[in-house]
PDB file of N, CA and C in Angstrom:
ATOM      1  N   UNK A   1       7.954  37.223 -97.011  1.00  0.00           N
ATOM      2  CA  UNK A   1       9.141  36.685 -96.366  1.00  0.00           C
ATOM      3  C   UNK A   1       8.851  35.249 -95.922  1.00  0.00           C
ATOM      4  N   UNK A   2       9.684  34.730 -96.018  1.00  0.00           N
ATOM      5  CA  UNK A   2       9.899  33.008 -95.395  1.00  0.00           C
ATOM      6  C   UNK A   2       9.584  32.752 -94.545  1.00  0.00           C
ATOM      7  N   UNK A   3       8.595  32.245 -93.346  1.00  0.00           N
ATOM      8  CA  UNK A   3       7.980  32.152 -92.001  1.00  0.00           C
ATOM      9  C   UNK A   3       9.409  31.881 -91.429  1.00  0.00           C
ATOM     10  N   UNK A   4      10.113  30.810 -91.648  1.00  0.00           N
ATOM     11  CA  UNK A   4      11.003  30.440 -90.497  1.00  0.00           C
ATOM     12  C   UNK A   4      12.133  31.761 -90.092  1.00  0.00           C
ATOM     13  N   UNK A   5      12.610  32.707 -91.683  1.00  0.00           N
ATOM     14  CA  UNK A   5      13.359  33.453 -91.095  1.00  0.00           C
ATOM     15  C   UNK A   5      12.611  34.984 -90.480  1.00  0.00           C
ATOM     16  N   UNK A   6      11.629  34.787 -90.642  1.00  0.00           N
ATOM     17  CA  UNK A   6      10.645  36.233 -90.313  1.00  0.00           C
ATOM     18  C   UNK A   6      10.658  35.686 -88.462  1.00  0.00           C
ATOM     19  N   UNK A   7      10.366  34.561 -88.394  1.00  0.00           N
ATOM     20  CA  UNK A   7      10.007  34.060 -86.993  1.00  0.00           C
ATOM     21  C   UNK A   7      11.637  34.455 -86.107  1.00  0.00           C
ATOM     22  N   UNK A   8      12.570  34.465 -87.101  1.00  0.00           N
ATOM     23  CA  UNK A   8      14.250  34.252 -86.613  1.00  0.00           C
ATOM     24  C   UNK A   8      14.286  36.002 -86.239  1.00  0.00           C
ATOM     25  N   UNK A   9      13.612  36.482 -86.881  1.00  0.00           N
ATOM     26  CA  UNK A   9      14.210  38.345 -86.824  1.00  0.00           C
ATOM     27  C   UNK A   9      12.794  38.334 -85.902  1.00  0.00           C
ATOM     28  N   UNK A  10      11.814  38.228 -85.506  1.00  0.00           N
ATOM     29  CA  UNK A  10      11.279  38.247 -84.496  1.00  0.00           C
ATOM     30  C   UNK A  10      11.640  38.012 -83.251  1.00  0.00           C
ATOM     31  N   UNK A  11      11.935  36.988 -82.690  1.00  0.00           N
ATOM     32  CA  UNK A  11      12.692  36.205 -81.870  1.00  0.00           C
ATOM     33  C   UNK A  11      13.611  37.417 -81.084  1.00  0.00           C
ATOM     34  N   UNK A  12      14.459  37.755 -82.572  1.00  0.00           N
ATOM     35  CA  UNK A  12      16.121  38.419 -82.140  1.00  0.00           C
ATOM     36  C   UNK A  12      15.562  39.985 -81.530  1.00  0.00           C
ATOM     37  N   UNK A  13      14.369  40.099 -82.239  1.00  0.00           N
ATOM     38  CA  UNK A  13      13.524  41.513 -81.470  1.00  0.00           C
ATOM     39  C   UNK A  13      13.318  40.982 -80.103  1.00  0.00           C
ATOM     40  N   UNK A  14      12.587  40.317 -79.944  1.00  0.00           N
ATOM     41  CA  UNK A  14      11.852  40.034 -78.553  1.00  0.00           C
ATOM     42  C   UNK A  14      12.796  39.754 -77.607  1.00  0.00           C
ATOM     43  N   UNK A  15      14.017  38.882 -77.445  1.00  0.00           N
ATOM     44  CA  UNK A  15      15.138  38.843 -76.970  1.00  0.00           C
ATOM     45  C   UNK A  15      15.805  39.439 -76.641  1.00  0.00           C
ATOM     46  N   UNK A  16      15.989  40.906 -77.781  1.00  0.00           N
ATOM     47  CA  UNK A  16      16.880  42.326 -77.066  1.00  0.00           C
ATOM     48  C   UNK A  16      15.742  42.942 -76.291  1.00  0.00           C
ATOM     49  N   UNK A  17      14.780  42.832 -75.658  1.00  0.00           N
ATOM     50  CA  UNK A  17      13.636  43.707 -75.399  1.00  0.00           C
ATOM     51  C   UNK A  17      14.032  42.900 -73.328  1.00  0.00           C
ATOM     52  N   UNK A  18      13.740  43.970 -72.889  1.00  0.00           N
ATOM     53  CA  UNK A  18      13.399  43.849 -71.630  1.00  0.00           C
ATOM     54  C   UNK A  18      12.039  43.880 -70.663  1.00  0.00           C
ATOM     55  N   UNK A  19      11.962  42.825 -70.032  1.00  0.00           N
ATOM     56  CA  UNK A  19      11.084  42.891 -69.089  1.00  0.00           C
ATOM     57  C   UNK A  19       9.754  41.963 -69.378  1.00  0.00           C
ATOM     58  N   UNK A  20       9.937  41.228 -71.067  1.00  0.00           N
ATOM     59  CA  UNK A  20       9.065  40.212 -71.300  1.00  0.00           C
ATOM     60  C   UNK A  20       9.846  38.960 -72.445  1.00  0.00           C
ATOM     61  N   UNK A  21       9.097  38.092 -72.951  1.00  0.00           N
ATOM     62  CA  UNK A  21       9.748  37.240 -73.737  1.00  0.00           C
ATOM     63  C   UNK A  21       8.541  37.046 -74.711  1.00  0.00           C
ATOM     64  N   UNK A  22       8.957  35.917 -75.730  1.00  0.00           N
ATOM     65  CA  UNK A  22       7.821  35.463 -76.708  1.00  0.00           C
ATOM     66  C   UNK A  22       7.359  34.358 -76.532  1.00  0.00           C
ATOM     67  N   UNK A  23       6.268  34.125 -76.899  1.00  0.00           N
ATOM     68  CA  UNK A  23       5.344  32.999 -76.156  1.00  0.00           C
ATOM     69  C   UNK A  23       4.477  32.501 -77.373  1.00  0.00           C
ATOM     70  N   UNK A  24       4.238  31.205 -77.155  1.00  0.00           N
ATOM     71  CA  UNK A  24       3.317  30.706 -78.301  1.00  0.00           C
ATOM     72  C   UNK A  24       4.019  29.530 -79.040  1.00  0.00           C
ATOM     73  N   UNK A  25       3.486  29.012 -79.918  1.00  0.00           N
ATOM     74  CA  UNK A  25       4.139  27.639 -80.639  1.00  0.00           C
ATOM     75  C   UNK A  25       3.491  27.632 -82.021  1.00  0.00           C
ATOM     76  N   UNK A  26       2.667  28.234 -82.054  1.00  0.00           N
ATOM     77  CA  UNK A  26       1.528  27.771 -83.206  1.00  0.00           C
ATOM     78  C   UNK A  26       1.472  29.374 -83.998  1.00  0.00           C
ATOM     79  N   UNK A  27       0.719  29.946 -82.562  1.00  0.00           N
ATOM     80  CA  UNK A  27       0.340  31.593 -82.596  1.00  0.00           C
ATOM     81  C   UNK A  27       1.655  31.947 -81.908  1.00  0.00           C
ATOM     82  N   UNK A  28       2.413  33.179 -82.477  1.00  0.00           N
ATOM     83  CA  UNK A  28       3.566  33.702 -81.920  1.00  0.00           C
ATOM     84  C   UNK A  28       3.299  35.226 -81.086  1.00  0.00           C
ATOM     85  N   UNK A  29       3.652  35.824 -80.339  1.00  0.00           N
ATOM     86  CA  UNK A  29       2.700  36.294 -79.879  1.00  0.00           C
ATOM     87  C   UNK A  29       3.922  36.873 -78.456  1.00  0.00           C
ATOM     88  N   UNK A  30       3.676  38.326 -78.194  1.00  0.00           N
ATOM     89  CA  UNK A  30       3.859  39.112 -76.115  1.00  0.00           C
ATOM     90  C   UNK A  30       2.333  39.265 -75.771  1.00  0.00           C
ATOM     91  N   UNK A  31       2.649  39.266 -74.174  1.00  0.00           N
ATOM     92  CA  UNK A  31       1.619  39.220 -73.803  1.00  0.00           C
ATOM     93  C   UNK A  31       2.232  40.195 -71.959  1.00  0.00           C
ATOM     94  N   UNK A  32       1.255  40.797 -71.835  1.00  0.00           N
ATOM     95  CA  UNK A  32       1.686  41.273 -70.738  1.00  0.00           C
ATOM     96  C   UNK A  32       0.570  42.201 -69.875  1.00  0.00           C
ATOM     97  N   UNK A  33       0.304  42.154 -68.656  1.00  0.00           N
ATOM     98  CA  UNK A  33      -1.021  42.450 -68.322  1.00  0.00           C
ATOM     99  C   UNK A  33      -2.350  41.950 -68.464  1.00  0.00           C
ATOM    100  N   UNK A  34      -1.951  40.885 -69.027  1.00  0.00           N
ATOM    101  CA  UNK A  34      -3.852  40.387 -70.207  1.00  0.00           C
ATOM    102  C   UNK A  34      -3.974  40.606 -71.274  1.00  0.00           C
ATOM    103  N   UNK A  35      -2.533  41.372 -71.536  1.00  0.00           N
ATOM    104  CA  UNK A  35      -2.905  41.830 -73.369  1.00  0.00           C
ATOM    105  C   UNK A  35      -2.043  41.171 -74.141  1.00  0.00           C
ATOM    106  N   UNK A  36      -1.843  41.071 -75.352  1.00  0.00           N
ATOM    107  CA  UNK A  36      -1.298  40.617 -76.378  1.00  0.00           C
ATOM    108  C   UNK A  36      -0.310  41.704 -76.569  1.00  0.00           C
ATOM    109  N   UNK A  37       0.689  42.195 -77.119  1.00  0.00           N
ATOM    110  CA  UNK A  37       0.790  43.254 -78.301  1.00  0.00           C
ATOM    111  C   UNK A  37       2.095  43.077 -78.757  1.00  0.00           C
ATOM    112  N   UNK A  38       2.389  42.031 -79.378  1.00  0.00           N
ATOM    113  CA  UNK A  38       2.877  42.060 -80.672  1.00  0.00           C
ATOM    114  C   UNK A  38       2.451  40.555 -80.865  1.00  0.00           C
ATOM    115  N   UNK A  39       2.461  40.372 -82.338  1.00  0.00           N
ATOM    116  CA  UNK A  39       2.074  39.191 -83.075  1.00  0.00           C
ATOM    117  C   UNK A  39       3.253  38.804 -84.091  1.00  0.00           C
ATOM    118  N   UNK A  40       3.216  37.592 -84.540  1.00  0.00           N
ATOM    119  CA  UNK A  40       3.832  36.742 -85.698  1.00  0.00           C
ATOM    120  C   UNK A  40       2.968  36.125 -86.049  1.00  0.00           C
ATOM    121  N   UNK A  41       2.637  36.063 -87.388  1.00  0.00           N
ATOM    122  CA  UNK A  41       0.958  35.512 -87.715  1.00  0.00           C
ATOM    123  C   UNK A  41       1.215  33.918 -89.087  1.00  0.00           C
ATOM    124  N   UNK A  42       0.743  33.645 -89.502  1.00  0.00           N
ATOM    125  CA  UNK A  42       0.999  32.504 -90.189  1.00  0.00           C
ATOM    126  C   UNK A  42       1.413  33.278 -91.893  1.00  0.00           C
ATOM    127  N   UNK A  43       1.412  34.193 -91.704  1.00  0.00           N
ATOM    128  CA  UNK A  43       1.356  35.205 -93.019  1.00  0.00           C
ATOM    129  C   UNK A  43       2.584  35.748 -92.680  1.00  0.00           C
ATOM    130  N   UNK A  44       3.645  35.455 -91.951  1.00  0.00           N
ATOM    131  CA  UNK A  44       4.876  35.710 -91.693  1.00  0.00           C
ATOM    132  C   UNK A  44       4.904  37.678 -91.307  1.00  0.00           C
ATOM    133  N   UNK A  45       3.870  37.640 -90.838  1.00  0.00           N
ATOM    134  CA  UNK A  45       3.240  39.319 -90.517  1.00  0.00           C
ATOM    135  C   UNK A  45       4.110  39.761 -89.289  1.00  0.00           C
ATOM    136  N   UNK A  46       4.292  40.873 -88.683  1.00  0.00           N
ATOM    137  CA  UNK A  46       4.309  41.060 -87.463  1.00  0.00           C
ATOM    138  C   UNK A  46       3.566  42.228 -87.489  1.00  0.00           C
ATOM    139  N   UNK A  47       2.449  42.522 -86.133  1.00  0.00           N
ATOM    140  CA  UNK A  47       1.970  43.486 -85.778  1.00  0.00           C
ATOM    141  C   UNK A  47       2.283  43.872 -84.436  1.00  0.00           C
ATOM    142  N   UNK A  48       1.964  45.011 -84.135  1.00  0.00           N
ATOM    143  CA  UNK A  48       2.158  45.698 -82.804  1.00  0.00           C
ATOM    144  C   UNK A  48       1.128  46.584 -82.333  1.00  0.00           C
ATOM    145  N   UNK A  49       1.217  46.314 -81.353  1.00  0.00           N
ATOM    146  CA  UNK A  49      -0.322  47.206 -80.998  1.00  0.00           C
ATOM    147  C   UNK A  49       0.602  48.502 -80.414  1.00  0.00           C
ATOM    148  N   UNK A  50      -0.355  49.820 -80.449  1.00  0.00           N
ATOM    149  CA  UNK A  50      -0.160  50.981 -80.283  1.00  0.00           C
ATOM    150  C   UNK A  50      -1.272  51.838 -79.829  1.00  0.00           C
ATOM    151  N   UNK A  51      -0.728  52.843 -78.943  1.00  0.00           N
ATOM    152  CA  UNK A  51      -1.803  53.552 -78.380  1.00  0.00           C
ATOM    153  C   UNK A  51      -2.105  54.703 -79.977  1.00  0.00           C
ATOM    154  N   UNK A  52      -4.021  54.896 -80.116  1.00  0.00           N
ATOM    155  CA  UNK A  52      -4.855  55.014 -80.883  1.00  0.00           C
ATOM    156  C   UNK A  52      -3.508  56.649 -81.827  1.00  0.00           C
ATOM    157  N   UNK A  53      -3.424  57.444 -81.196  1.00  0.00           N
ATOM    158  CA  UNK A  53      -2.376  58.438 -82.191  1.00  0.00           C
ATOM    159  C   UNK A  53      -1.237  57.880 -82.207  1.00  0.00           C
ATOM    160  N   UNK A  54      -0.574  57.126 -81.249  1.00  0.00           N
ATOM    161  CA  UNK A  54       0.701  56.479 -82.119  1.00  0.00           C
ATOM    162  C   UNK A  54       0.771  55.593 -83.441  1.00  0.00           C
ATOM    163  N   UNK A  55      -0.651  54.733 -83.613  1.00  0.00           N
ATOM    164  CA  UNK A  55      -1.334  54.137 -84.734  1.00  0.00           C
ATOM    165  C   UNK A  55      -1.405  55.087 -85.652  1.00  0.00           C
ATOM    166  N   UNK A  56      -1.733  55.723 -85.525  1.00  0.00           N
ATOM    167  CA  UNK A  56      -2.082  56.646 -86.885  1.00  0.00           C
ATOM    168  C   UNK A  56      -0.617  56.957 -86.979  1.00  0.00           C
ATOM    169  N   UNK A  57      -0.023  57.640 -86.247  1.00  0.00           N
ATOM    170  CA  UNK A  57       1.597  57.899 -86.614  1.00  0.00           C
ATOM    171  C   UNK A  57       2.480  56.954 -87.257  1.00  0.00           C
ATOM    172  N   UNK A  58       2.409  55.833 -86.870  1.00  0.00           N
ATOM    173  CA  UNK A  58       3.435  54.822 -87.454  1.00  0.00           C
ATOM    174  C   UNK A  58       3.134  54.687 -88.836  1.00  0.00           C
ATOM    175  N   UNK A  59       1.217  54.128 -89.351  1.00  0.00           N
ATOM    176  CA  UNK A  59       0.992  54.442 -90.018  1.00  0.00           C
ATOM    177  C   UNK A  59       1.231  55.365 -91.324  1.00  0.00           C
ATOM    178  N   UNK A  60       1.386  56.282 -90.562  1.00  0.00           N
ATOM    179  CA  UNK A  60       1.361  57.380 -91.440  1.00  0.00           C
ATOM    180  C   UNK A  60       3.113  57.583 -92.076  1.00  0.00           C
ATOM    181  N   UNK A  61       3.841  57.373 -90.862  1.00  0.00           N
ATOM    182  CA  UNK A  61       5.568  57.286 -91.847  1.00  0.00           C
ATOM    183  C   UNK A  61       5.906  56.192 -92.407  1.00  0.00           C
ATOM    184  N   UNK A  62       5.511  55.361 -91.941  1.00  0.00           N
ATOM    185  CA  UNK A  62       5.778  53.641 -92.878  1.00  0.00           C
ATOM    186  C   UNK A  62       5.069  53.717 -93.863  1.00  0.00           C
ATOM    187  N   UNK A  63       3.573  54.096 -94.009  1.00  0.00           N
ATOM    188  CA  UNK A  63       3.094  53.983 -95.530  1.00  0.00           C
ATOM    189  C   UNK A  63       2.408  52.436 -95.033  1.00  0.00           C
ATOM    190  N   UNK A  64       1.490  52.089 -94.005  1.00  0.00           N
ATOM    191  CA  UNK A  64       1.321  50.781 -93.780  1.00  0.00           C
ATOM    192  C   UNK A  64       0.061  51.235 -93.076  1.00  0.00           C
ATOM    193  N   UNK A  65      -0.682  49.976 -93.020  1.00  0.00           N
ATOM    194  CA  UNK A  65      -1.786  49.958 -92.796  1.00  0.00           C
ATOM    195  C   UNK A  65      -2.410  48.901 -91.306  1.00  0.00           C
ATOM    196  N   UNK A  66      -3.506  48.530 -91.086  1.00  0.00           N
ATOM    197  CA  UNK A  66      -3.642  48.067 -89.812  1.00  0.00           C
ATOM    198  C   UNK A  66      -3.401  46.275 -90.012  1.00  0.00           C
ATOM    199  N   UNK A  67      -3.261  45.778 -88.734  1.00  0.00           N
ATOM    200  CA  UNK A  67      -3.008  44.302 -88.523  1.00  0.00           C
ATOM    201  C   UNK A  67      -4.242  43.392 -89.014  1.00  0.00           C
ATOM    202  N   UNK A  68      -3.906  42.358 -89.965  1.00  0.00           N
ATOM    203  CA  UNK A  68      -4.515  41.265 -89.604  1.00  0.00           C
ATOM    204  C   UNK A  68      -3.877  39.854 -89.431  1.00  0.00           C
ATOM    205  N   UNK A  69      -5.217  38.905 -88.751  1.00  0.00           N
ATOM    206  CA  UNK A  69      -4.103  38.001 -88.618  1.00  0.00           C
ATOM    207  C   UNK A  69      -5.525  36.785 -88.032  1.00  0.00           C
ATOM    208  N   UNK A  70      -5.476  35.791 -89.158  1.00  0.00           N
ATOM    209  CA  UNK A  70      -6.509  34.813 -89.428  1.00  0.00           C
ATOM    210  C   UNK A  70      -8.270  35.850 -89.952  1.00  0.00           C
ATOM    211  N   UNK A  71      -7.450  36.907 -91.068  1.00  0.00           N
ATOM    212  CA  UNK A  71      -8.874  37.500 -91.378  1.00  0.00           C
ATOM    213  C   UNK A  71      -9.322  38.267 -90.637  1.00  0.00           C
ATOM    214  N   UNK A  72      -9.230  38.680 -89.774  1.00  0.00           N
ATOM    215  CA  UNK A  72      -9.351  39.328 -88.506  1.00  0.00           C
ATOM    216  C   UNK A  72      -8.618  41.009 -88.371  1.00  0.00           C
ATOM    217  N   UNK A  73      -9.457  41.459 -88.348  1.00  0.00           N
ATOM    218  CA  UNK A  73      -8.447  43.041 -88.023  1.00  0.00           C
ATOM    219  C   UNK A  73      -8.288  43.285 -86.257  1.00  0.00           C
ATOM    220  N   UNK A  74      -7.003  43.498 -86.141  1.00  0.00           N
ATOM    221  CA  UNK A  74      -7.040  43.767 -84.816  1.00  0.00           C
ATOM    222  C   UNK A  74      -7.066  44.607 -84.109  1.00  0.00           C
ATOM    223  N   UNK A  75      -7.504  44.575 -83.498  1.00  0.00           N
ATOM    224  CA  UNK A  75      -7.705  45.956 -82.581  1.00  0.00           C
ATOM    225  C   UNK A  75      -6.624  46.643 -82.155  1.00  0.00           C
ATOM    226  N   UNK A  76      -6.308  48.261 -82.466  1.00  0.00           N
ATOM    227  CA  UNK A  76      -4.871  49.008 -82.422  1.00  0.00           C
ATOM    228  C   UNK A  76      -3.629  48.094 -82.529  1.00  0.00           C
ATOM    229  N   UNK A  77      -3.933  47.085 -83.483  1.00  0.00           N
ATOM    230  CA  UNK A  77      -2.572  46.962 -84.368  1.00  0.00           C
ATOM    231  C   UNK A  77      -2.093  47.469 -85.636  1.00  0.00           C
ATOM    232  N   UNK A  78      -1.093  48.068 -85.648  1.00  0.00           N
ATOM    233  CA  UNK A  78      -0.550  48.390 -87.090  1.00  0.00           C
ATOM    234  C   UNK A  78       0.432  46.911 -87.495  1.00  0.00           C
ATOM    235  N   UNK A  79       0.319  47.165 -88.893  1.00  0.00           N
ATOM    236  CA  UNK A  79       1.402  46.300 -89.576  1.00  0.00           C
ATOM    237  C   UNK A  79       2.596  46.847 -89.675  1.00  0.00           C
ATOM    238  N   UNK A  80       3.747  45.915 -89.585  1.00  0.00           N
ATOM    239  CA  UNK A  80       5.102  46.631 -89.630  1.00  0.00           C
ATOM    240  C   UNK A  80       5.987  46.226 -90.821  1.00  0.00           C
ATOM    241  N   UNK A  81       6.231  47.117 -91.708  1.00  0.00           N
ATOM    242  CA  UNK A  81       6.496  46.593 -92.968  1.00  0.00           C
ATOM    243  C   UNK A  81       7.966  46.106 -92.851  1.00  0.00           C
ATOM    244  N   UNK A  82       8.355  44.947 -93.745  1.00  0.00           N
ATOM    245  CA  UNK A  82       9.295  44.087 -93.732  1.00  0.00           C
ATOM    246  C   UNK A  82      10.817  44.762 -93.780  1.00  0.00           C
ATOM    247  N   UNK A  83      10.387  46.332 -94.977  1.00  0.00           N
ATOM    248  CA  UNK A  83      11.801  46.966 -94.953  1.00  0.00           C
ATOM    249  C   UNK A  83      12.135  47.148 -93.289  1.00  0.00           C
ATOM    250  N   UNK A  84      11.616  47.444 -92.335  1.00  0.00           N
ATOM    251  CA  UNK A  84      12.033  47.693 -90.891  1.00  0.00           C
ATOM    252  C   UNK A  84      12.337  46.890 -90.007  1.00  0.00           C
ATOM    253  N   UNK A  85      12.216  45.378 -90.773  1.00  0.00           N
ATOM    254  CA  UNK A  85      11.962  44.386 -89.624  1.00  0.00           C
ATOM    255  C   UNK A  85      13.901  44.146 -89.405  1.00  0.00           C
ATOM    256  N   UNK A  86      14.790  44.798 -89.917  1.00  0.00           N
ATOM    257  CA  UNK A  86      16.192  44.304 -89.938  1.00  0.00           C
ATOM    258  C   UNK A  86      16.692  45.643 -89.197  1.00  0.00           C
ATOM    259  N   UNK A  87      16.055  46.474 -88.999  1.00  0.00           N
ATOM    260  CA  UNK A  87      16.215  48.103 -87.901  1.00  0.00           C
ATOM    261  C   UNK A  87      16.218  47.562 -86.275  1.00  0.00           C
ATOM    262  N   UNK A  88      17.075  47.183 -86.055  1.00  0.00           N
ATOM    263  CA  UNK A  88      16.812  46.000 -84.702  1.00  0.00           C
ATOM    264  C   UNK A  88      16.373  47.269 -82.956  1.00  0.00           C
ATOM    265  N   UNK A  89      17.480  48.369 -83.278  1.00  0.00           N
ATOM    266  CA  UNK A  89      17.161  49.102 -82.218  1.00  0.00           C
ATOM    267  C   UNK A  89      15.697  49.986 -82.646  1.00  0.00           C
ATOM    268  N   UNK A  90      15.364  50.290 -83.846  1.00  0.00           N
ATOM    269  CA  UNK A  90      13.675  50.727 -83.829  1.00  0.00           C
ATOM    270  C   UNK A  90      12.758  50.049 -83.932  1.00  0.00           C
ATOM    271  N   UNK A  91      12.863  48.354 -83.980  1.00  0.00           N
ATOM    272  CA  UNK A  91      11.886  47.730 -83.622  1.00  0.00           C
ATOM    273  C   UNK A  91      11.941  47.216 -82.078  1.00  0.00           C
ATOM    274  N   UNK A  92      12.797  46.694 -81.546  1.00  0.00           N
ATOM    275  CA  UNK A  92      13.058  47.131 -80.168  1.00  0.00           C
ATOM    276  C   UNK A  92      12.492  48.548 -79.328  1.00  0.00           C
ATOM    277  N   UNK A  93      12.659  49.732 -79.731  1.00  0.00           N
ATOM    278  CA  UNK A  93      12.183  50.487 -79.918  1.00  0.00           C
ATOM    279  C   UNK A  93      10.561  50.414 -79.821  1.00  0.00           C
ATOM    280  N   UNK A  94       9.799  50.112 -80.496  1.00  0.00           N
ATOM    281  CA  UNK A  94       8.427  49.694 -80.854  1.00  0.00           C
ATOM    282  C   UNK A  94       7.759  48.811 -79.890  1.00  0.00           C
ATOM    283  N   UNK A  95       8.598  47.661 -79.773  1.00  0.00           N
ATOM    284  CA  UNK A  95       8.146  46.500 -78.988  1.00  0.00           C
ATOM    285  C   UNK A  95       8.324  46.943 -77.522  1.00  0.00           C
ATOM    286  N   UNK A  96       9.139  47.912 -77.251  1.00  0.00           N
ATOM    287  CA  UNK A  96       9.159  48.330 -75.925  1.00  0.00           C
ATOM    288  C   UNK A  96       8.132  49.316 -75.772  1.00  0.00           C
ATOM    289  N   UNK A  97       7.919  49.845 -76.450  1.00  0.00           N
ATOM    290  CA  UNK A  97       6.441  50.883 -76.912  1.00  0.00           C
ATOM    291  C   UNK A  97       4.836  50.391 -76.340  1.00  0.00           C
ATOM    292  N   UNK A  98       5.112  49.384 -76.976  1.00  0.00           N
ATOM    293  CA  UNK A  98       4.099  48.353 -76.679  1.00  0.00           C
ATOM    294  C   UNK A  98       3.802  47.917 -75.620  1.00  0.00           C
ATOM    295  N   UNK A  99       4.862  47.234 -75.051  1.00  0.00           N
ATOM    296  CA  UNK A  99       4.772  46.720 -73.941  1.00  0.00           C
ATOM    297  C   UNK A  99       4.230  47.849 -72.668  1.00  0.00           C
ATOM    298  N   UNK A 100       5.011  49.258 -72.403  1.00  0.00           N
ATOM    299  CA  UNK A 100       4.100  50.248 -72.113  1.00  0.00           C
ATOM    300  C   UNK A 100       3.080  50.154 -72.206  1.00  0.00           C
ATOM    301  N   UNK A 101       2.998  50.796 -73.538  1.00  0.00           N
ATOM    302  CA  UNK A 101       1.497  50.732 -73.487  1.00  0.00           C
ATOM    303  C   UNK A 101       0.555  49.771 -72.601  1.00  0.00           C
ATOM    304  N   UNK A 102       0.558  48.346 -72.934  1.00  0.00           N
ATOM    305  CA  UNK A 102      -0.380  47.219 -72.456  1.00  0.00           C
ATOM    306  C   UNK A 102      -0.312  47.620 -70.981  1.00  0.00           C
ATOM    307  N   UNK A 103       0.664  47.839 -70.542  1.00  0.00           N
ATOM    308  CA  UNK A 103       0.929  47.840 -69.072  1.00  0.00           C
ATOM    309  C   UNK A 103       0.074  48.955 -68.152  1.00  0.00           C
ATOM    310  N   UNK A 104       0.056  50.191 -69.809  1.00  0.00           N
ATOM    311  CA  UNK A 104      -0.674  51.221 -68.807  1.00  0.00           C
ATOM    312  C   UNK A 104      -2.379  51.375 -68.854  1.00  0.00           C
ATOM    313  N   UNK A 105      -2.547  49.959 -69.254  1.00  0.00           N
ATOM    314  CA  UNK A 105      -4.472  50.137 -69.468  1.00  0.00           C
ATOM    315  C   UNK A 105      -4.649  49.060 -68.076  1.00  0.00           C
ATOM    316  N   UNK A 106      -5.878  49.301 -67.874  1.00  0.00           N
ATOM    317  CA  UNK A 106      -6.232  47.879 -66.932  1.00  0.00           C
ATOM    318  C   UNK A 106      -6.315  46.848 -66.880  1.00  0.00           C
ATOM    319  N   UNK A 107      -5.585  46.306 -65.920  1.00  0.00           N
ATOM    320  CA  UNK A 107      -5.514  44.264 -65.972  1.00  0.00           C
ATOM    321  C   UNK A 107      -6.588  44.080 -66.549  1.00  0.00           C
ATOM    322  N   UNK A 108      -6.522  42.719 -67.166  1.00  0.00           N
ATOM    323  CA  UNK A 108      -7.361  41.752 -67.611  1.00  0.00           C
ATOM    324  C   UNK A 108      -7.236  40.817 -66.491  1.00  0.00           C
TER     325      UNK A 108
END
């Protein structure tokens, strides 16, 4: 997908989402608690981090595999494949997932 419109359906995720925003200029990127968990990567990627069996779950119905992003595998991120990225209330969905999650491990 095209960085600028992958970055546009990102955005429109992070925007319907409550209680955080998107951050970054270069690296696209939530962040909440000290953590990261979701990405926009220069590979027009988005990942999401997930607690360790929800990873394997998403995984496992998308048919997708884990995050990278500058070569790098990330730690409990899955990749989110592009057919889903236009599913606005189940990636919303996800990204609110996330954000949980980060919230329920210990500050950084």
């Amino acid at each position: 997908m095209n960085w600028d419109v992958g970055l546009k359906i990102y955005d429109d995720i992070t925007e319907a989402c409550k209680g955080f925003e998107r951050k970054g200029k270069n690296m696209i990127y939530t962040s909440s608690n000290g953590y990261m968990f979701t990405l926009f990567n220069k590979a027009a990627e988005i990942g999401i981090r997930l607690p360790k069996d929800e990873s394997a779950k998403f995984m496992e119905t998308y048919n997708t595999g884990f995050y990278y992003s500058y070569g790098a595998k990330m730690k409990d991120y899955v990749l989110v494949p592009e057919s889903l990225w236009t599913d606005k209330k189940l990636m919303v969905s996800y990204f609110e997932q996330s954000f949980d999650y980060v919230n329920s491990l210990p500050p950084k």
